[in-house]
C-alpha atoms as a PDB file:
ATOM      1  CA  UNK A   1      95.609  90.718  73.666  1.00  0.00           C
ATOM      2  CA  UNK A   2      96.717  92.370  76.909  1.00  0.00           C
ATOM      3  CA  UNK A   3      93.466  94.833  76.635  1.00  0.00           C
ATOM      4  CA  UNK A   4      90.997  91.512  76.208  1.00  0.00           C
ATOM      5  CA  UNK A   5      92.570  89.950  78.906  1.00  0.00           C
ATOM      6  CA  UNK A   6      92.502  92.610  81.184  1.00  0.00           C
ATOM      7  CA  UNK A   7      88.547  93.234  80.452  1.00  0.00           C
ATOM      8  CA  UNK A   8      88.636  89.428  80.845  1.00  0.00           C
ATOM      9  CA  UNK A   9      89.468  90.144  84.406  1.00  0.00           C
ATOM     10  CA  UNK A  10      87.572  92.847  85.178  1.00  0.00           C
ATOM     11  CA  UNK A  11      84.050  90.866  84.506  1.00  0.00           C
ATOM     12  CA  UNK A  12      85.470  89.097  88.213  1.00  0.00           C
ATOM     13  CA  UNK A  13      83.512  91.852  90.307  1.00  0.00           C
ATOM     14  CA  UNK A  14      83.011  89.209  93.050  1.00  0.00           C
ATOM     15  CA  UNK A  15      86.336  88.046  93.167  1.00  0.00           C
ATOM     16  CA  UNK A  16      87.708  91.710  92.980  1.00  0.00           C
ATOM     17  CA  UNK A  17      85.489  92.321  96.039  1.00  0.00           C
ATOM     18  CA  UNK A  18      86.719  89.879  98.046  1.00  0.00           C
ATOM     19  CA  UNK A  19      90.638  90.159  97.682  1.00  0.00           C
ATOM     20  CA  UNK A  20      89.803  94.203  98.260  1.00  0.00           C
ATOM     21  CA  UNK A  21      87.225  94.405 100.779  1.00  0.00           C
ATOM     22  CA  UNK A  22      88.485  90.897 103.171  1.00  0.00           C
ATOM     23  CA  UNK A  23      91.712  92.160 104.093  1.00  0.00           C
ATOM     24  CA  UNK A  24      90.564  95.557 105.174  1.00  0.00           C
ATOM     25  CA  UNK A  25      87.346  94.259 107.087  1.00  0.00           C
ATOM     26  CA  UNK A  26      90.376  91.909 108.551  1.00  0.00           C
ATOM     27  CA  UNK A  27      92.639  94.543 109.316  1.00  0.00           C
ATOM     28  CA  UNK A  28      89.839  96.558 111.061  1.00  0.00           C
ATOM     29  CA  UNK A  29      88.654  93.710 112.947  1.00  0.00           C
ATOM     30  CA  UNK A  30      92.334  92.591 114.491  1.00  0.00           C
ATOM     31  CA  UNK A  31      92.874  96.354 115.223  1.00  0.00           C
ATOM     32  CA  UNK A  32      89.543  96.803 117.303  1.00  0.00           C
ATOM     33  CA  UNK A  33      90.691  93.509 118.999  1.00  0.00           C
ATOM     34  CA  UNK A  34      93.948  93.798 119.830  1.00  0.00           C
ATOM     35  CA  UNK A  35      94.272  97.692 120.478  1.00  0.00           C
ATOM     36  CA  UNK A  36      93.848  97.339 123.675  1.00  0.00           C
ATOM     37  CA  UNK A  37      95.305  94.169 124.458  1.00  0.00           C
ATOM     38  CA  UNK A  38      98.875  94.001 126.072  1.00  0.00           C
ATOM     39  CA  UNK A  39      99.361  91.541 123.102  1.00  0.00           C
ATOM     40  CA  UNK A  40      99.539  93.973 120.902  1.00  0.00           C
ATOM     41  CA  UNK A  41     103.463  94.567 122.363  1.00  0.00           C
ATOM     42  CA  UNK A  42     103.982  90.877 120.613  1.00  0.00           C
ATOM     43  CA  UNK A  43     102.823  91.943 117.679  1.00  0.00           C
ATOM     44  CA  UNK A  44     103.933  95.055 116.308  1.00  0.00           C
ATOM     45  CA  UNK A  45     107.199  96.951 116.117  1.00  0.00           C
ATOM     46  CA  UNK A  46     107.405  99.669 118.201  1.00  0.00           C
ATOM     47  CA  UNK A  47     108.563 101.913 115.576  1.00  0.00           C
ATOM     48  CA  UNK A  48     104.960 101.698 113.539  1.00  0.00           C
ATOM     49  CA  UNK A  49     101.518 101.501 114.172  1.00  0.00           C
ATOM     50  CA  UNK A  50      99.579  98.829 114.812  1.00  0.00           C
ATOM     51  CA  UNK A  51      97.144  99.179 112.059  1.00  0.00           C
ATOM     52  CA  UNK A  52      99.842  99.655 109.782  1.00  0.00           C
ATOM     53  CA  UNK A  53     102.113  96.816 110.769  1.00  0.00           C
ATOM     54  CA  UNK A  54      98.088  94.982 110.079  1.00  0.00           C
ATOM     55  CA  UNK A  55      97.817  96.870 106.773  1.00  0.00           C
ATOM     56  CA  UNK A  56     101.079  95.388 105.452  1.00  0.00           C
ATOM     57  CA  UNK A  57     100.747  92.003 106.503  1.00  0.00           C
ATOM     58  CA  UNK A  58      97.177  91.274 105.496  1.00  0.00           C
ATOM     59  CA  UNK A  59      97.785  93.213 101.739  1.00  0.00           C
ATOM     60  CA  UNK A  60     101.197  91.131 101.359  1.00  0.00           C
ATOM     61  CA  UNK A  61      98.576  87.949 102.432  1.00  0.00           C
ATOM     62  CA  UNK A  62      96.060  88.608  99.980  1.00  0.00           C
ATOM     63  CA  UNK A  63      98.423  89.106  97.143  1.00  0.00           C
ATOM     64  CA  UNK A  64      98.965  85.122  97.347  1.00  0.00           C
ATOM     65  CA  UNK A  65      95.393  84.281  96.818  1.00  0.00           C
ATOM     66  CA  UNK A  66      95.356  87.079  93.967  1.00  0.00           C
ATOM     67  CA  UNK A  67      97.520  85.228  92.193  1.00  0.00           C
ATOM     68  CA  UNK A  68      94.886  82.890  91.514  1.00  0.00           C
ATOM     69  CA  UNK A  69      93.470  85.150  88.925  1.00  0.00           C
ATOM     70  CA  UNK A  70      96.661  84.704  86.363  1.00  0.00           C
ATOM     71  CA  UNK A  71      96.606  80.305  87.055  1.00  0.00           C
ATOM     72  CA  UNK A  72      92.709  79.906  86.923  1.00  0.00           C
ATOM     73  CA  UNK A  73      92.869  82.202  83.412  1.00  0.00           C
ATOM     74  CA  UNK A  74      95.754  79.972  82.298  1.00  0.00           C
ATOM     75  CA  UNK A  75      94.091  76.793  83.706  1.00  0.00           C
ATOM     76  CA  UNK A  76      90.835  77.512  81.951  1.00  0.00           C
ATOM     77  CA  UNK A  77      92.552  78.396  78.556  1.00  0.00           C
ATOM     78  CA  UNK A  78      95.451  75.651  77.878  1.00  0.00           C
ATOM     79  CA  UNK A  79      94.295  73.273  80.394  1.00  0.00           C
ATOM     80  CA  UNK A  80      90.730  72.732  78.086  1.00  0.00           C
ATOM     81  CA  UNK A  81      89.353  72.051  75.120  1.00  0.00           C
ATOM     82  CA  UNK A  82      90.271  75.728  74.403  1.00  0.00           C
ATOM     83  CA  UNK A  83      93.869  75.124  73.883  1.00  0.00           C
ATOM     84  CA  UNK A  84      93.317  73.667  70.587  1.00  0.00           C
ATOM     85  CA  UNK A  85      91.460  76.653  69.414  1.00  0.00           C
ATOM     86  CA  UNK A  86      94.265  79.116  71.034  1.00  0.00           C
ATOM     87  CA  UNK A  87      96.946  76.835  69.213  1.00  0.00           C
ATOM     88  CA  UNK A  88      95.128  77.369  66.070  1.00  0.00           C
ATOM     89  CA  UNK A  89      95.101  81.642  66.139  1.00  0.00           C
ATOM     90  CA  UNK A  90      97.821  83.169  65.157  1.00  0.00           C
ATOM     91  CA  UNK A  91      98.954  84.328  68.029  1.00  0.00           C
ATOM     92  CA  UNK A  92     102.020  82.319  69.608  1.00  0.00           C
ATOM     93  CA  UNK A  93     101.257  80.653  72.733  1.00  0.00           C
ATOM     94  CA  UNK A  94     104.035  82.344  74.653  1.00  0.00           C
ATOM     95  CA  UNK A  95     102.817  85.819  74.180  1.00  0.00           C
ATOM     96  CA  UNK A  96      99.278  84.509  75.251  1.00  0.00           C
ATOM     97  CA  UNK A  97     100.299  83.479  78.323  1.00  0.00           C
ATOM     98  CA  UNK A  98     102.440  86.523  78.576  1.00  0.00           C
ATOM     99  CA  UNK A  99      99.581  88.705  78.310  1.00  0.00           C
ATOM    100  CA  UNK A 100      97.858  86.398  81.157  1.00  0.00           C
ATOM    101  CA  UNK A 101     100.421  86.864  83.178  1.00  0.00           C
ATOM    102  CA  UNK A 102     101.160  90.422  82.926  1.00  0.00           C
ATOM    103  CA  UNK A 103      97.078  91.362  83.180  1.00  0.00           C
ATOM    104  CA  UNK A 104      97.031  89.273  86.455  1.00  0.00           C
ATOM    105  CA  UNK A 105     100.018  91.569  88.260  1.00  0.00           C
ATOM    106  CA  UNK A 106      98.412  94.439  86.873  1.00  0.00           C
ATOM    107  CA  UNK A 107      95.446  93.685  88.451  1.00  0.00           C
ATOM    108  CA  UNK A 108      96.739  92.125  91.818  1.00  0.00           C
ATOM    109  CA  UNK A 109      98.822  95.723  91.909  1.00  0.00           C
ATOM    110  CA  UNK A 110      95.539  98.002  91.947  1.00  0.00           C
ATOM    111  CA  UNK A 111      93.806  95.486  94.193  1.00  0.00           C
ATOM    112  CA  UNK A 112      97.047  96.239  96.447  1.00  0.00           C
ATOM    113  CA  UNK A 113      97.260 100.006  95.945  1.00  0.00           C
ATOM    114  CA  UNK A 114      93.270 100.144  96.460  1.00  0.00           C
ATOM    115  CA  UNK A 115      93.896  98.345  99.974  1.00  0.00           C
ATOM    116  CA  UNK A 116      96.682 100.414 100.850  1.00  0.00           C
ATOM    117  CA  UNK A 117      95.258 103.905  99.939  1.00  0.00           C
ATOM    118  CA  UNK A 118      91.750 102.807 101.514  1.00  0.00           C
ATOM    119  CA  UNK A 119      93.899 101.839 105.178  1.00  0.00           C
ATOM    120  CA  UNK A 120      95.563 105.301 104.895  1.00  0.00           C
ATOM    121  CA  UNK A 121      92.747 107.363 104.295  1.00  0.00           C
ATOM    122  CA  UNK A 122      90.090 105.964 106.344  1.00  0.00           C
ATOM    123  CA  UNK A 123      91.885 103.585 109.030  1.00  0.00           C
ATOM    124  CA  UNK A 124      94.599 106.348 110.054  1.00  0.00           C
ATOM    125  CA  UNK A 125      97.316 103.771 108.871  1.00  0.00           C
ATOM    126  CA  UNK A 126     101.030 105.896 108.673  1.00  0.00           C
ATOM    127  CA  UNK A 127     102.272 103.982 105.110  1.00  0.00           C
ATOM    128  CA  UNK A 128     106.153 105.706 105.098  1.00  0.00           C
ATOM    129  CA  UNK A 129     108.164 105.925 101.958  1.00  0.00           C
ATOM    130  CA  UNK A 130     104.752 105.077  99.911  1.00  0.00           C
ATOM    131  CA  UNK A 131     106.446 104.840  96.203  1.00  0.00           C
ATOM    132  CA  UNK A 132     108.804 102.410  97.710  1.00  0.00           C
ATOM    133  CA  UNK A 133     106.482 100.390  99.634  1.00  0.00           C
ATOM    134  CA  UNK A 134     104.431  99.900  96.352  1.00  0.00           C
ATOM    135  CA  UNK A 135     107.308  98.911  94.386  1.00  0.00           C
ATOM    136  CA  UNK A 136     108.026  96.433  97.460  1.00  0.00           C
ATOM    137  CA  UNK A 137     104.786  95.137  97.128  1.00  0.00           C
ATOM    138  CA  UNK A 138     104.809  94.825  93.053  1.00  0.00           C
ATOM    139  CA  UNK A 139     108.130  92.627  93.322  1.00  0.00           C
ATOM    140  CA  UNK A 140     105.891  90.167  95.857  1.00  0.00           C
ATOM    141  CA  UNK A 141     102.920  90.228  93.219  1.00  0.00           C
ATOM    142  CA  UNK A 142     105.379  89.507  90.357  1.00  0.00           C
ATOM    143  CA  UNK A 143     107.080  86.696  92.579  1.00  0.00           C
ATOM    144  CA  UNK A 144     103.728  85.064  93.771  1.00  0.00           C
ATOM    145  CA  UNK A 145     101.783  85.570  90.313  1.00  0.00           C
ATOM    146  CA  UNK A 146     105.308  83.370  88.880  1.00  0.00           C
ATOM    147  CA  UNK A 147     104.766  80.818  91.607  1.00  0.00           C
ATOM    148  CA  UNK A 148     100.877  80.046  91.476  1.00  0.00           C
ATOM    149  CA  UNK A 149     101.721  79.651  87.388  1.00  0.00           C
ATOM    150  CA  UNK A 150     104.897  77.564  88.345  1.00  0.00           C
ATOM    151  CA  UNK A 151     102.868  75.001  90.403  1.00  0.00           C
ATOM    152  CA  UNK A 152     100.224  75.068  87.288  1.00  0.00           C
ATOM    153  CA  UNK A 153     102.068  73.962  84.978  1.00  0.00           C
ATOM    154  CA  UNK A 154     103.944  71.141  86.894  1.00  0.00           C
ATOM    155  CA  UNK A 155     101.040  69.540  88.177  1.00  0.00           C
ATOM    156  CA  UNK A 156      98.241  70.431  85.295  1.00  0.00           C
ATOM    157  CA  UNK A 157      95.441  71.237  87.432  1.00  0.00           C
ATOM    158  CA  UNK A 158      94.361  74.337  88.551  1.00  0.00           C
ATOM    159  CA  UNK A 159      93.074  72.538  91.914  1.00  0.00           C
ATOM    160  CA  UNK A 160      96.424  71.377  92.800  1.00  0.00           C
ATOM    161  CA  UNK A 161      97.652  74.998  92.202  1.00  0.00           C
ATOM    162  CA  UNK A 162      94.992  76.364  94.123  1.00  0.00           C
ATOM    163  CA  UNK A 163      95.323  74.164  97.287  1.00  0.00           C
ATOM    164  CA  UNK A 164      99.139  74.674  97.398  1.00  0.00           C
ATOM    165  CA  UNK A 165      98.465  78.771  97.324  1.00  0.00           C
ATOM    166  CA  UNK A 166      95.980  78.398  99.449  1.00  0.00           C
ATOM    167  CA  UNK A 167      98.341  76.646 101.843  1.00  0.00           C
ATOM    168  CA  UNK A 168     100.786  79.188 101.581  1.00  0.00           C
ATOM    169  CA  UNK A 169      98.595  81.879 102.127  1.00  0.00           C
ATOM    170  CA  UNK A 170      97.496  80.700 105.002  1.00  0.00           C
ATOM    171  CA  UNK A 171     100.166  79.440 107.055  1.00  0.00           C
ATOM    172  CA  UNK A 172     102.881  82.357 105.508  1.00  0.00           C
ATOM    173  CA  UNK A 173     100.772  85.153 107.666  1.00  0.00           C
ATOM    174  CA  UNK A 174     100.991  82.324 110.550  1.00  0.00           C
ATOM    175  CA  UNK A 175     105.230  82.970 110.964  1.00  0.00           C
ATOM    176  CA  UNK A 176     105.438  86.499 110.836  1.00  0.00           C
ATOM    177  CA  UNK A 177     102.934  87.140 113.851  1.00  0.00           C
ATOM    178  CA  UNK A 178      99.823  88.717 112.349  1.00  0.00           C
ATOM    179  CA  UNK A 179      97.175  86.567 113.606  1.00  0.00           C
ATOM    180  CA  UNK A 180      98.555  86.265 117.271  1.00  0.00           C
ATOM    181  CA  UNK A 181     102.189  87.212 118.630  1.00  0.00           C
ATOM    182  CA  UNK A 182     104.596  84.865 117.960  1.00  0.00           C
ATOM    183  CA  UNK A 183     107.568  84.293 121.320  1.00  0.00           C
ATOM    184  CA  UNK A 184     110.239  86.987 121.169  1.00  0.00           C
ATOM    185  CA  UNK A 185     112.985  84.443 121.114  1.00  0.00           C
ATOM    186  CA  UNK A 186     116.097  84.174 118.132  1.00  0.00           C
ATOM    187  CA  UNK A 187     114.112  81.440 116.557  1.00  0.00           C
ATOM    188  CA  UNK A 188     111.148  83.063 116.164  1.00  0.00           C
ATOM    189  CA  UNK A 189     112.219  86.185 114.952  1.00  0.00           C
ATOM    190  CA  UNK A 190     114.460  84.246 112.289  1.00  0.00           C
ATOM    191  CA  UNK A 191     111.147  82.268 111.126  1.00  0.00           C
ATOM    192  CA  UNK A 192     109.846  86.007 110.727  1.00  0.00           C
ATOM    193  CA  UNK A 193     112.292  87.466 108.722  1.00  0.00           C
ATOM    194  CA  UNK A 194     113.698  83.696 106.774  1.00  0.00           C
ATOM    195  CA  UNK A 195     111.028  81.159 106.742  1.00  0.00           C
ATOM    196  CA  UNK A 196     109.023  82.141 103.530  1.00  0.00           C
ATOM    197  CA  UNK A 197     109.270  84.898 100.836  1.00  0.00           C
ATOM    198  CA  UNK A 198     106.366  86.805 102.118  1.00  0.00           C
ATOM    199  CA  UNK A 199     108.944  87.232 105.242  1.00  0.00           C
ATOM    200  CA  UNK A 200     111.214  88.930 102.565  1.00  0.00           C
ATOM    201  CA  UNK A 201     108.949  91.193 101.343  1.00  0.00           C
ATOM    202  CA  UNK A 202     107.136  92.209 104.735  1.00  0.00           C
ATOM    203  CA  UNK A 203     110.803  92.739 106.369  1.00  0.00           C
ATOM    204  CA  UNK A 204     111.630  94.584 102.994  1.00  0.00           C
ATOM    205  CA  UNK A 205     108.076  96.877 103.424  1.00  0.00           C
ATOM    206  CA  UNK A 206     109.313  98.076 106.798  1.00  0.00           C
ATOM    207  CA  UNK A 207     113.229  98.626 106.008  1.00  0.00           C
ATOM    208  CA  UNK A 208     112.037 100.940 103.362  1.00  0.00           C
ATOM    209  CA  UNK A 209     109.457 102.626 105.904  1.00  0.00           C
ATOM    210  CA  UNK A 210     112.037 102.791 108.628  1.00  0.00           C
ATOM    211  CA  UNK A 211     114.862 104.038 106.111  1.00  0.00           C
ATOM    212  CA  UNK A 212     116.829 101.279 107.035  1.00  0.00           C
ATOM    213  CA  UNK A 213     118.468 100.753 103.480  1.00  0.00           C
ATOM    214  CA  UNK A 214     120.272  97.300 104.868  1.00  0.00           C
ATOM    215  CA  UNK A 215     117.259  95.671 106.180  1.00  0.00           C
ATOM    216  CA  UNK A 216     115.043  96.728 103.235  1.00  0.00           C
ATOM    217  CA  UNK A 217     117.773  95.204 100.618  1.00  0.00           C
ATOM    218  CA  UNK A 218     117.879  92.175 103.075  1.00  0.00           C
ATOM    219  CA  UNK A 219     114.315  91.423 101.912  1.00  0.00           C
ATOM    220  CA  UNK A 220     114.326  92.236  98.308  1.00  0.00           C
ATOM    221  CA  UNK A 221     117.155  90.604  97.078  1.00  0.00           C
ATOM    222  CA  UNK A 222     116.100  87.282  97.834  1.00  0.00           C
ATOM    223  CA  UNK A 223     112.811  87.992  96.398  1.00  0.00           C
ATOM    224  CA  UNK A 224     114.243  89.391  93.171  1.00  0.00           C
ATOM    225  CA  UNK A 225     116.508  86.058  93.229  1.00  0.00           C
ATOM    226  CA  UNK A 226     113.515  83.444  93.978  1.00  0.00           C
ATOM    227  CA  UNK A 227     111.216  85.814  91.135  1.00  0.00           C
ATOM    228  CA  UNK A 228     114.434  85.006  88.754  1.00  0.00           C
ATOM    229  CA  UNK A 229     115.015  81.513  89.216  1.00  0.00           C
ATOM    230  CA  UNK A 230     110.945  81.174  88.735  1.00  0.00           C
ATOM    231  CA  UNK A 231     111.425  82.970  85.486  1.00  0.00           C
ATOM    232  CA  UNK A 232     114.477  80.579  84.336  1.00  0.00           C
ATOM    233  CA  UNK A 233     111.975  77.856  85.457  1.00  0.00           C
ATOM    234  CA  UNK A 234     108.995  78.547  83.318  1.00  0.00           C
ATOM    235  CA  UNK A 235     110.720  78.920  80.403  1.00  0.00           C
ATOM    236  CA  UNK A 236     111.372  75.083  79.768  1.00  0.00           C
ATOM    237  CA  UNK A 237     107.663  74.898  81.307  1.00  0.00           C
ATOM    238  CA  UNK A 238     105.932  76.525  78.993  1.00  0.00           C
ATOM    239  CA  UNK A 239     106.852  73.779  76.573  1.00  0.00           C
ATOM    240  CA  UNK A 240     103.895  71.955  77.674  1.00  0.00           C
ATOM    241  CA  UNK A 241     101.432  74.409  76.996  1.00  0.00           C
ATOM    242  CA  UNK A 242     102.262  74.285  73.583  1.00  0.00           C
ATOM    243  CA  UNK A 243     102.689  70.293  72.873  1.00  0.00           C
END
């Protein structure tokens, strides 16, 4: 099931293209803007480069609109007239959307890795502590694959799902001072590192590449706690796919 739904995915060459080839054109375009900008001193920290302080925040970005893959799948199977035929197989409807679910972080996480690699090897970005940062970035694809399906299945429609991603996605970025630099003042830098979990994982990304073990666990455990309390949440949610 896994295997079809994976090939499922695959057959999405435009969408692949866009959620791979976006956020580098995006992180070449803000580094050929800002690199010589005093800005730029508002922007990044001083212990990394620019284009990689870019490089994280755009491929933590487009992880939230990759989710979209696992809630439109879901959304076009049980959300149809092809539930009924789904409910009908004999496979149960919780390892269905299972399978879904797993395919769509498996995907988001070579989307990721392809961005990563490609801003390493051609835009000169210095990616620390890789293995780490990867594992980083799967715990934010687990925990925003969990919430696009969340919103699914409370409000039934894959547009409401997509619209509240989309809003997420695009005012997440906004707070921790990618597009433009943000004040240097105590609330700003707390809406960097507290105001959403994409703050979590980005401050978690650069505690592991700074070896800071503190500030990297400060991000990750309230990811893994959000991704867990999204899991205990779906359970009871699922019911409705199946009624």
């Amino acid at each position: 099931m896994g295997l079809f739904y994976f090939k499922r995915s695959m057959r999405d060459v435009v969408g692949h293209l866009i959620l791979i080839a976006l956020p580098v054109v995006l992180i070449a375009f803000f580094d050929y803007i800002y690199r010589n900008s005093d800005l730029i001193s508002g922007i990044m920290d001083p212990s990394n480069s620019f284009i990689t302080v870019l490089t994280i925040g755009f491929t933590l970005t487009f992880q939230i609109y990759g989710g979209a893959l696992t809630f439109e799948t879901i959304g076009s199977d049980f959300f149809t007239p092809m539930k009924g035929r789904l409910l009908a197989s004999p496979k149960e409807p919780r390892s269905i959307l299972l399978s879904i679910l797993l395919t769509g972080i498996l995907v988001s996480f070579i989307q990721t890795a392809v961005v990563v690699l490609f801003s390493i090897f051609v835009l000169e970005a210095e990616v620390k502590a890789l293995p780490l940062v990867l594992l980083i970035m799967l715990l934010s694809i687990i925990f925003n694959q969990l919430l696009g399906t969340t919103i699914l299945l409370l409000a039934g429609k894959v547009k409401t799902a997509t619209t509240a991603m989309s809003l997420y996605g695009a005012v997440a970025p906004i707070f921790i001072g990618i597009y433009f630099p943000l004040p240097d003042t105590a609330l700003f830098r707390g809406l960097r590192d507290y105001l959403t979990p994409m703050a979590f994982a980005n401050r978690a990304v650069f505690g592991a590449m700074e070896g800071q073990s503190r500030e990297m666990l400060l991000g990750i455990l309230p990811m893994i706690v959000f991704t867990l309390l999204l899991i205990a949440w779906l359970k009871p949610l699922t019911r409705k796919v199946m009624l």
